[in-house]
C-alpha atoms as a PDB file:
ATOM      1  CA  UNK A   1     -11.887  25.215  -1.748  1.00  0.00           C
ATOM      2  CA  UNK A   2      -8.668  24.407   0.019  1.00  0.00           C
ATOM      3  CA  UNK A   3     -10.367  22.828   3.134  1.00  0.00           C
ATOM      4  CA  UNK A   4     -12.558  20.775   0.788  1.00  0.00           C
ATOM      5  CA  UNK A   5      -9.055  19.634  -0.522  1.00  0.00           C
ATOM      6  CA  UNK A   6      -7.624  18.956   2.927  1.00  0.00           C
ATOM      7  CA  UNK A   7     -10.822  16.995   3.610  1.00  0.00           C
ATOM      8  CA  UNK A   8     -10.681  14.753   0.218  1.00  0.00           C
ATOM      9  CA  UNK A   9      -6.996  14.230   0.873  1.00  0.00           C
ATOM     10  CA  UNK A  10      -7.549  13.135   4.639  1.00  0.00           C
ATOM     11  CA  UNK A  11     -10.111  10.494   3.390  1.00  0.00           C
ATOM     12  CA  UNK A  12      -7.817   9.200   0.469  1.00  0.00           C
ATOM     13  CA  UNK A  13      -4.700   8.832   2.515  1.00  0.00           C
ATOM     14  CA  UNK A  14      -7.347   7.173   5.180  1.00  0.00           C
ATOM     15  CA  UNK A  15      -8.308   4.423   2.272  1.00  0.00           C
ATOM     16  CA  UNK A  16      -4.677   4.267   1.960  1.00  0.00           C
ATOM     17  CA  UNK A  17      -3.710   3.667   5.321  1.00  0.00           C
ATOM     18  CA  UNK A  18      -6.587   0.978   5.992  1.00  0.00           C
ATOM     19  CA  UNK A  19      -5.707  -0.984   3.435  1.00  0.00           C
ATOM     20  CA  UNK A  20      -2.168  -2.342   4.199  1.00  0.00           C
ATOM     21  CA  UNK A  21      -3.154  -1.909   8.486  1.00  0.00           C
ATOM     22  CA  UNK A  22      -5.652  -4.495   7.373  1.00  0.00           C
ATOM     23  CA  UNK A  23      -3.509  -6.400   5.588  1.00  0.00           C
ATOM     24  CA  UNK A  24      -0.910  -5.820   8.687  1.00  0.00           C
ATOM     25  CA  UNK A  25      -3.854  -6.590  11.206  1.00  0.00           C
ATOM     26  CA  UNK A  26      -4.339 -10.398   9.134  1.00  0.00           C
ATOM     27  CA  UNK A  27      -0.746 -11.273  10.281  1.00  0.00           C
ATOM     28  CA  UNK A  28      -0.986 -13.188  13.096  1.00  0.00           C
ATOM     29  CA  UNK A  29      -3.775 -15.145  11.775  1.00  0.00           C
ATOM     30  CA  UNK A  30      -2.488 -16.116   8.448  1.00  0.00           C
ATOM     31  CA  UNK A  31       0.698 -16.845   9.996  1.00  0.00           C
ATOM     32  CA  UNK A  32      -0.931 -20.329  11.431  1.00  0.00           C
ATOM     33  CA  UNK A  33      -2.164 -21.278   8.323  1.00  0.00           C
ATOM     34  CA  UNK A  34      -0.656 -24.394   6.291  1.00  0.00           C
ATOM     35  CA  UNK A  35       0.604 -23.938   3.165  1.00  0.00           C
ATOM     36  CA  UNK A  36      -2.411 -25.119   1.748  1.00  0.00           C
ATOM     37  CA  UNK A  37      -4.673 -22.928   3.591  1.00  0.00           C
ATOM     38  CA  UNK A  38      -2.480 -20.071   2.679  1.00  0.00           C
ATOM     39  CA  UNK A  39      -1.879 -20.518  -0.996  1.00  0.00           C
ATOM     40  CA  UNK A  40      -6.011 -21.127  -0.739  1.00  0.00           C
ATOM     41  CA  UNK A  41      -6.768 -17.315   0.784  1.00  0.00           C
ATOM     42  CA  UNK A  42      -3.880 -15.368  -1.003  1.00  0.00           C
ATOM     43  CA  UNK A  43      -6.048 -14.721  -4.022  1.00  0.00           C
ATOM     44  CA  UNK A  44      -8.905 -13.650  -2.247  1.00  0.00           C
ATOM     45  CA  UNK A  45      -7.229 -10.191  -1.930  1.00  0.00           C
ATOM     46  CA  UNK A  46      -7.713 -10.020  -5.731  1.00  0.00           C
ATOM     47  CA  UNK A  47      -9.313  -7.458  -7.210  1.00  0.00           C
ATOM     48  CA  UNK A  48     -10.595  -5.539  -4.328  1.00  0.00           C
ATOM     49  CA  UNK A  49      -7.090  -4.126  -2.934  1.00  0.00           C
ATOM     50  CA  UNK A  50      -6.276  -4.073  -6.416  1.00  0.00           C
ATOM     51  CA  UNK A  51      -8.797  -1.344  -6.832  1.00  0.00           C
ATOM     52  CA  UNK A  52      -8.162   0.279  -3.620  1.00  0.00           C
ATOM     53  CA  UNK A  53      -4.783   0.388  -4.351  1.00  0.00           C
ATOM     54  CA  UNK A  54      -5.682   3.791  -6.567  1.00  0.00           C
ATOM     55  CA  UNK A  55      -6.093   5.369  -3.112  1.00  0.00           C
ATOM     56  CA  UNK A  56      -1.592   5.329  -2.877  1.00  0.00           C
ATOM     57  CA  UNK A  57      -1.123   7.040  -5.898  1.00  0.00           C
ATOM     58  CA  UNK A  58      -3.920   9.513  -5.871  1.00  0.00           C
ATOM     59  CA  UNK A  59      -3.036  10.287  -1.971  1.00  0.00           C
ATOM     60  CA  UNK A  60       0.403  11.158  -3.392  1.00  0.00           C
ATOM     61  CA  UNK A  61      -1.188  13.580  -6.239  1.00  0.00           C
ATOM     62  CA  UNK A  62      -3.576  15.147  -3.865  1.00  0.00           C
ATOM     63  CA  UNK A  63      -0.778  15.998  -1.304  1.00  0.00           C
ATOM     64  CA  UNK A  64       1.783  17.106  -3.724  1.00  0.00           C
ATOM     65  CA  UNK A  65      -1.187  19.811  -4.308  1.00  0.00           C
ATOM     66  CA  UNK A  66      -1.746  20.348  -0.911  1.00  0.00           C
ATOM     67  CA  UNK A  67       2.107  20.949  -0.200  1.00  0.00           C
ATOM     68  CA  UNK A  68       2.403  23.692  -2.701  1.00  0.00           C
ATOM     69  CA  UNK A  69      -0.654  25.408  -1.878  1.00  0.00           C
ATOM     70  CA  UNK A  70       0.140  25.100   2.083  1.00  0.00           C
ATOM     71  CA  UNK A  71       2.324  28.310   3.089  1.00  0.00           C
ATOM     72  CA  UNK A  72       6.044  27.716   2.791  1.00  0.00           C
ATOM     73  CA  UNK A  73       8.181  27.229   6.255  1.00  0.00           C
ATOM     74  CA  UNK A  74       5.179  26.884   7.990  1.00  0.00           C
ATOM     75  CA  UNK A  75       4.380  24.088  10.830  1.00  0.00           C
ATOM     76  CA  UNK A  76       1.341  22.930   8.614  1.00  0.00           C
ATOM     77  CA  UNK A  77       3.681  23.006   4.986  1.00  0.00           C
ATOM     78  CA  UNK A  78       6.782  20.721   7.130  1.00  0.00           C
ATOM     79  CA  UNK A  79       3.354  18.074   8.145  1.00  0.00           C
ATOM     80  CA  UNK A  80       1.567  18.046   5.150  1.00  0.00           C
ATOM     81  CA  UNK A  81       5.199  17.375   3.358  1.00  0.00           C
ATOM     82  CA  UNK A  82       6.404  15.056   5.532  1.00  0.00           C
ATOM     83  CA  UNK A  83       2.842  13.151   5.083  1.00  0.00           C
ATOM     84  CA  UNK A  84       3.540  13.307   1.095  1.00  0.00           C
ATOM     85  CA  UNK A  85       7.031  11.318   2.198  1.00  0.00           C
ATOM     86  CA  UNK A  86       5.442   8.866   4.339  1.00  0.00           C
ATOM     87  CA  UNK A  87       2.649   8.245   1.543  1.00  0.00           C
ATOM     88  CA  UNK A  88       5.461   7.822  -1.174  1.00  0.00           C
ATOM     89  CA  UNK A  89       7.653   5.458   1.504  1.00  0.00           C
ATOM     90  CA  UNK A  90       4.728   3.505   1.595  1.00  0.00           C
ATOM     91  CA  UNK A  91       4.028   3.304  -2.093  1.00  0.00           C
ATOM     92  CA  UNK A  92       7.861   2.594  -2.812  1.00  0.00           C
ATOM     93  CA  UNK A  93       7.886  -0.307  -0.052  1.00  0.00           C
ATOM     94  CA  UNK A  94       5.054  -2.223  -2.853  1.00  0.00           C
ATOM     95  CA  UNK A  95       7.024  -2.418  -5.655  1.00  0.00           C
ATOM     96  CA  UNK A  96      10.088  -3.115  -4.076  1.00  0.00           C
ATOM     97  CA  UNK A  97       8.464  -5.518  -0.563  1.00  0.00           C
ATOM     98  CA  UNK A  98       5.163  -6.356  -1.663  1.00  0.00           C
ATOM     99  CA  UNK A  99       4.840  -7.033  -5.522  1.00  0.00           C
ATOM    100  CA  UNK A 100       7.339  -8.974  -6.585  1.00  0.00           C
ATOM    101  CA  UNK A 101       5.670 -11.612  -4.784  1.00  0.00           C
ATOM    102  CA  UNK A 102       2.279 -11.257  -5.430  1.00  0.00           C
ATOM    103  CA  UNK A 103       3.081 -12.925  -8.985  1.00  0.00           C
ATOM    104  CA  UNK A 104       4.321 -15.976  -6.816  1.00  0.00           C
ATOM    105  CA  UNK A 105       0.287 -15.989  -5.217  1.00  0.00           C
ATOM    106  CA  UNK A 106      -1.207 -14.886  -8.245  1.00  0.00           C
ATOM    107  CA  UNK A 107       0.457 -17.636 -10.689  1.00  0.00           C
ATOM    108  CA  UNK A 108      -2.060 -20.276 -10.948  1.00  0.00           C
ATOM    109  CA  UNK A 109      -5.006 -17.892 -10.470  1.00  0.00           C
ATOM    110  CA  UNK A 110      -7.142 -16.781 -13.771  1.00  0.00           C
ATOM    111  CA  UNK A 111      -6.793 -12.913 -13.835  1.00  0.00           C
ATOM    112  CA  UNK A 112      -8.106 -10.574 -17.173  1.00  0.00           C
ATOM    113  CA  UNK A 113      -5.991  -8.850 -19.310  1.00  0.00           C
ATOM    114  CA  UNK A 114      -5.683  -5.904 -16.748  1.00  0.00           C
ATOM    115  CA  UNK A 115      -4.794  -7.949 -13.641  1.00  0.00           C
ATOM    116  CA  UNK A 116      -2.367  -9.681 -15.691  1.00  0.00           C
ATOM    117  CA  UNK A 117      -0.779  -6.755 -16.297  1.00  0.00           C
ATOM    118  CA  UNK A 118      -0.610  -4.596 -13.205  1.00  0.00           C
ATOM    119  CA  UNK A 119       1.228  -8.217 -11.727  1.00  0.00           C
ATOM    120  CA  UNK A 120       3.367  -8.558 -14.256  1.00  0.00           C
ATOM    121  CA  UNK A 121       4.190  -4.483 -14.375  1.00  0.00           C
ATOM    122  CA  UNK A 122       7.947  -4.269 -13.173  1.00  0.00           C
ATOM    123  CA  UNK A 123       8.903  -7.248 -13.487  1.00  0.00           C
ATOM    124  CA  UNK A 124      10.508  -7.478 -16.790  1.00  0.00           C
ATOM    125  CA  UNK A 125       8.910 -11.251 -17.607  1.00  0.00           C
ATOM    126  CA  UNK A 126      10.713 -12.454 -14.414  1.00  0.00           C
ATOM    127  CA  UNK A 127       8.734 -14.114 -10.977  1.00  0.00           C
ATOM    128  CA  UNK A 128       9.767 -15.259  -8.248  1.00  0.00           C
ATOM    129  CA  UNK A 129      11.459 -18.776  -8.510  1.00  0.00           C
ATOM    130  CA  UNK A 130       8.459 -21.724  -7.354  1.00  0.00           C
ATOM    131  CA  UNK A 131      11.552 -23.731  -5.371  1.00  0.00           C
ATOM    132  CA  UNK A 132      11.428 -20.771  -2.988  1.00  0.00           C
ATOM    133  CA  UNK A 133      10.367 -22.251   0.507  1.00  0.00           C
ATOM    134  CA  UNK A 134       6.856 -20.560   0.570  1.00  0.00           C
ATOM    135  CA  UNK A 135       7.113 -19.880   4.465  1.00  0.00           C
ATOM    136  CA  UNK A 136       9.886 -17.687   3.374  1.00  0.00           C
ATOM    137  CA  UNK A 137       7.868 -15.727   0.378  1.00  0.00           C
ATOM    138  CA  UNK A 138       4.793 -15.856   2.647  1.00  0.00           C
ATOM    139  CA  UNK A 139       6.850 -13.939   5.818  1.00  0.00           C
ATOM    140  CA  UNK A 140       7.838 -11.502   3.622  1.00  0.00           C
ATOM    141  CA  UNK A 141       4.932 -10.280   1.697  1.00  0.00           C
ATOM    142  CA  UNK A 142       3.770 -10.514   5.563  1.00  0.00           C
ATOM    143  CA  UNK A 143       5.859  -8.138   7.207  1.00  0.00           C
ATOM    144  CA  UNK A 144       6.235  -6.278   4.045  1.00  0.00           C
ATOM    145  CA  UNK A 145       1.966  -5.073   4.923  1.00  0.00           C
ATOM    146  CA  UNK A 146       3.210  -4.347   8.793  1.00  0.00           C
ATOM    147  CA  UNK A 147       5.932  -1.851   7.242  1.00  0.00           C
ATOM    148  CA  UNK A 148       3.778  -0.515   5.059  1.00  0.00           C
ATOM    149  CA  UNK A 149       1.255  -0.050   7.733  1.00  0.00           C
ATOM    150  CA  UNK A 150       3.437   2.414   9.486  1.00  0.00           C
ATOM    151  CA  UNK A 151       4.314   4.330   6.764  1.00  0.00           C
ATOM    152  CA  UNK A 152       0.290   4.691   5.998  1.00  0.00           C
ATOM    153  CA  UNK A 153      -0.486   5.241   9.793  1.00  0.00           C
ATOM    154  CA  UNK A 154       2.657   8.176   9.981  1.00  0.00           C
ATOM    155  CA  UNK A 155       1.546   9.670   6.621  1.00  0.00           C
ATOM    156  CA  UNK A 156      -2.155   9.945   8.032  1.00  0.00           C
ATOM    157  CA  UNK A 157      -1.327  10.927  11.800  1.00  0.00           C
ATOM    158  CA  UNK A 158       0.621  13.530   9.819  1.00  0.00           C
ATOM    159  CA  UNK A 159      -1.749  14.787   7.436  1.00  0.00           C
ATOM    160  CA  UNK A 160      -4.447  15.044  10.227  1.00  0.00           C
ATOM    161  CA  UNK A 161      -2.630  16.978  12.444  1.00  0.00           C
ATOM    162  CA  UNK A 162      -1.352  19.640  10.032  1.00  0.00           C
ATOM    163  CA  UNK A 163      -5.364  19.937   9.184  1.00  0.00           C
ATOM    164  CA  UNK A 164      -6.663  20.318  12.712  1.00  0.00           C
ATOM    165  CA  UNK A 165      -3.499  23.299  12.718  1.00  0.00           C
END
């Protein structure tokens, strides 16, 4: 039972991870794009990651599990924890990098009720102000994905090495 747990945690931190390294991998592409061509792909994202995103918070759940059942002051219980820290480093940089501005994307796109309000979830009615220059709003929800990349990639390289233990 545990190594089946080990083995659906590995593969739902691995959704995790892939998810923001693609988003990291897009940078240098989407960087050349005109405004136009930007604003144009940004909702494309929508809902796909949004469902994928379940992957962050269940990786958290699964390793909080996997931490308490993992020997104390072992090698293995110090990886598998420090992968649960990595996984919640990443989760924390969304709400605080990442989705504030995806309402700035999002606000002329036609979402249903749920989309609507996941974006608006934290918030507190408030977006990000339009007469923002967008190359600024568009670097940060950029780099934002790159640091939240190597939180995913140090949470998995983490998790997979206190496995193969």
């Amino acid at each position: 039972m545990f190594l089946a747990l080990q083995v659906v945690t590995v593969l739902v931190v691995a959704i995790a991870m892939a998810l923001v390294l693609a988003h990291a991998l897009e940078l240098p592409g989407k960087m050349r794009l005109s405004k136009e061509e930007y604003l144009a792909v940004q909702p494309i994202y929508y809902p796909g990651f949004t469902f994928g995103g379940i992957a962050e918070p269940l990786g958290i759940f699964l390793l909080l599990i996997l931490v308490y059942l993992t020997p104390a002051r072992t090698l293995e219980f110090w990886m598998v924890a420090a992968s649960l820290a990595a996984l919640i480093c990443q989760h924390a940089a969304y709400w605080l990098l990442t989705h504030p501005i995806n309402n700035f994307w999002l606000k002329d796109f036609k979402m249903g009720h749920a989309g609507t309000g996941f974006f608006s979830f934290g918030t507190g009615g408030r977006s990000v102000p339009a007469e923002l220059d967008w190359t600024r709003l568009r670097d940060w929800w950029e780099y934002s994905h790159v640091v939240r990349a190597g939180f995913g990639i140090l949470s998995f390289a983490l998790l997979v090495a206190a496995v193969a233990l």
